[in-house]
Protein backbone atom coordinates (compact mmCIF):
# COMPACT_ATOMS: atom_id res chain seq x y z
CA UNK A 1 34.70 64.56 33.97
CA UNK A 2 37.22 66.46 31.64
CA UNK A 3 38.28 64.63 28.36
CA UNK A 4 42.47 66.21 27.82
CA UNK A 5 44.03 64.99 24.83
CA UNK A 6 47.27 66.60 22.73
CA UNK A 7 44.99 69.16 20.80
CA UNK A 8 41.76 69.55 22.50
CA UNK A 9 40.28 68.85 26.09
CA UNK A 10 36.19 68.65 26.91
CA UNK A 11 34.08 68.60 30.12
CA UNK A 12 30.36 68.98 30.51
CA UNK A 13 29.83 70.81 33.86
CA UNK A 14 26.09 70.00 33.67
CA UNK A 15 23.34 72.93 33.90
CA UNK A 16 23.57 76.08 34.75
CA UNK A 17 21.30 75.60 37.23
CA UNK A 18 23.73 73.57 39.38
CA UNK A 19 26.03 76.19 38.89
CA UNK A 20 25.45 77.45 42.68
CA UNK A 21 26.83 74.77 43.64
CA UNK A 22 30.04 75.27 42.83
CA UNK A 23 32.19 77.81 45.43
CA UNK A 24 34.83 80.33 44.40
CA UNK A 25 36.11 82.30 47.47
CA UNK A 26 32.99 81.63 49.66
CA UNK A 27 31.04 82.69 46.35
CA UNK A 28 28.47 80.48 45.03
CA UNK A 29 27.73 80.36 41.06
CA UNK A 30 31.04 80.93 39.74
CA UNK A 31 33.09 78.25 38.15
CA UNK A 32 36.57 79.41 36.36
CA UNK A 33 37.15 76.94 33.62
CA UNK A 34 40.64 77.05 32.80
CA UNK A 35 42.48 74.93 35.10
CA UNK A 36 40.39 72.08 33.98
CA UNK A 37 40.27 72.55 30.47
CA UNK A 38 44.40 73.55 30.34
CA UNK A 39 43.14 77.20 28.88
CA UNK A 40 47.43 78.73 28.53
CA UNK A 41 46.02 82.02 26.48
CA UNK A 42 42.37 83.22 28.96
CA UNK A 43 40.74 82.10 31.30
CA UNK A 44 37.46 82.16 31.60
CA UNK A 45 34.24 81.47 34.03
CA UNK A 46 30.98 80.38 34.38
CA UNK A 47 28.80 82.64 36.51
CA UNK A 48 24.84 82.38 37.98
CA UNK A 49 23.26 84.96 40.05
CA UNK A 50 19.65 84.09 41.24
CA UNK A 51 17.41 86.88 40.33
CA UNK A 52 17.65 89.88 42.40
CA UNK A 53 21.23 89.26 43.62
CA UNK A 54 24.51 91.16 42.64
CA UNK A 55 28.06 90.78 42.66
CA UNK A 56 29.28 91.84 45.84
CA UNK A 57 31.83 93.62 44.86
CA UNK A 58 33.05 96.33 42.59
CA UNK A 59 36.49 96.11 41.03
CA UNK A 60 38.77 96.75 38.39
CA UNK A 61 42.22 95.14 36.68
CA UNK A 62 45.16 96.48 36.03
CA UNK A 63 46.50 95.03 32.71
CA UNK A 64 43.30 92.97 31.15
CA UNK A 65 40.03 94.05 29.73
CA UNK A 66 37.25 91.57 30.02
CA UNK A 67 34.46 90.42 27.72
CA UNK A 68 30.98 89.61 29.44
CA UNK A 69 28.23 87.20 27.63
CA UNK A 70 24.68 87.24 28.87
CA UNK A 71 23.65 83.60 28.21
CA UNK A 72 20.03 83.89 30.09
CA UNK A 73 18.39 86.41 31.85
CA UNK A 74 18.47 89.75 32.69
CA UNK A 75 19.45 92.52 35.22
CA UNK A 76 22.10 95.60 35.31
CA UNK A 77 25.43 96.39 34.89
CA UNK A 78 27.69 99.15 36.21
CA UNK A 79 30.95 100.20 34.57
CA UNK A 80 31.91 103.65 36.34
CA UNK A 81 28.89 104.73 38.24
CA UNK A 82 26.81 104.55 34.54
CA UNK A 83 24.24 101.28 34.71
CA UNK A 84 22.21 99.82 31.46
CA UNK A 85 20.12 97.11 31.72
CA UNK A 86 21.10 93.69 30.29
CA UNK A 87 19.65 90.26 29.22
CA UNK A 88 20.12 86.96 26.94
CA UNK A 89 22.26 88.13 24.05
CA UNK A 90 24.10 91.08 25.94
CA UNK A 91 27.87 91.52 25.14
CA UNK A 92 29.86 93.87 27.57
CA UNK A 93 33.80 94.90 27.00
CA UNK A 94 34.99 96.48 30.15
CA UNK A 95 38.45 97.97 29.83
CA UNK A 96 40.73 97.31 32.38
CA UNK A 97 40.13 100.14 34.92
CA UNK A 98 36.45 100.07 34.50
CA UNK A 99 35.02 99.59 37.37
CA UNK A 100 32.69 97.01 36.94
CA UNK A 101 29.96 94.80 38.86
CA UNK A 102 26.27 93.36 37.71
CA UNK A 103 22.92 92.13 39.42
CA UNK A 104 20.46 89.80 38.09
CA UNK A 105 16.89 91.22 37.46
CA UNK A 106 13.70 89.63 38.07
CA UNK A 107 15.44 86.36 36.20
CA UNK A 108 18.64 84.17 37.52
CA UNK A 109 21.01 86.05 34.98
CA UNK A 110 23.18 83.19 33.42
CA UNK A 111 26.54 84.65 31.64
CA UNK A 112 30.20 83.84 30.60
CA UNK A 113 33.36 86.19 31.54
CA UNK A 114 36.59 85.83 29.29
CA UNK A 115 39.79 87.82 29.92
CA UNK A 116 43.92 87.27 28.93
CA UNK A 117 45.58 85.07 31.49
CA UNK A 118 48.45 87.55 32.20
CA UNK A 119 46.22 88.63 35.13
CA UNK A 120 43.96 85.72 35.51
C-alpha cells in the first residue's frame, strides 16, 4: 500500500526476499519505485539476484550516470570489460556510456540503482 500526501508519499514493499516476485520485462527481482512513490527528479529500483545469477544483459545510457548500492551480498561487477568484486556496503557510479552489468556471488546480492529521470 503507498501512503501519497502533498509533501511526502510511503510504501513498504515487504522483504527483499519477495522481491522475485515482482516482474519487470519478463525479469524477476526488479521493482522501479518511482511511479508509486511520485519520484519527478530519479527514479530508482529495487533489485535481487539469487546467488550465482547475473544480469542478462550489458548496456549503457546515453544522458544519465547511475549510482549502484550493495544492500546484501556479494558478487561482481563489470563496467567496460574491467570486473571487481562487490558486497554489502559497495557503492558503484557508472557514467553514462559505461557499459555496465553485475552477478551475484555465492550470496543473493540485494542492491538499490538510482539515476536522473530525464532517461528513466
Amino acid at each position: 500500500m503507498t501512503i501519497k500526501k502533498t509533501n511526502y508519499s510511503a510504501e513498504h514493499t515487504g522483504p527483499f526476499e519477495t522481491l522475485l516476485q515482482r516482474d519487470f520485462m519478463g525479469f524477476h527481482g526488479k521493482y522501479f519505485i518511482g511511479k508509486e512513490l511520485g519520484l519527478t527528479g530519479c527514479e530508482v529500483s529495487l533489485n535481487r539476484l539469487p546467488a550465482g545469477k547475473g544480469i542478462p544483459f550489458v548496456h549503457a545510457h546515453q544522458k544519465n550516470e547511475e549510482l549502484y548500492i550493495v544492500l546484501r551480498g556479494n558478487g561482481i561487477f563489470f563496467v567496460d570489460g574491467e570486473e571487481f568484486p562487490i558486497q554489502e556496503g559497495s557503492l558503484i557510479r557508472v557514467a553514462p556510456a559505461g557499459e555496465r552489468a553485475f552477478k551475484a556471488g555465492s550470496e543473493d546480492l540485494s542492491s538499490s540503482v538510482s539515476r536522473p529521470r530525464q532517461e528513466a
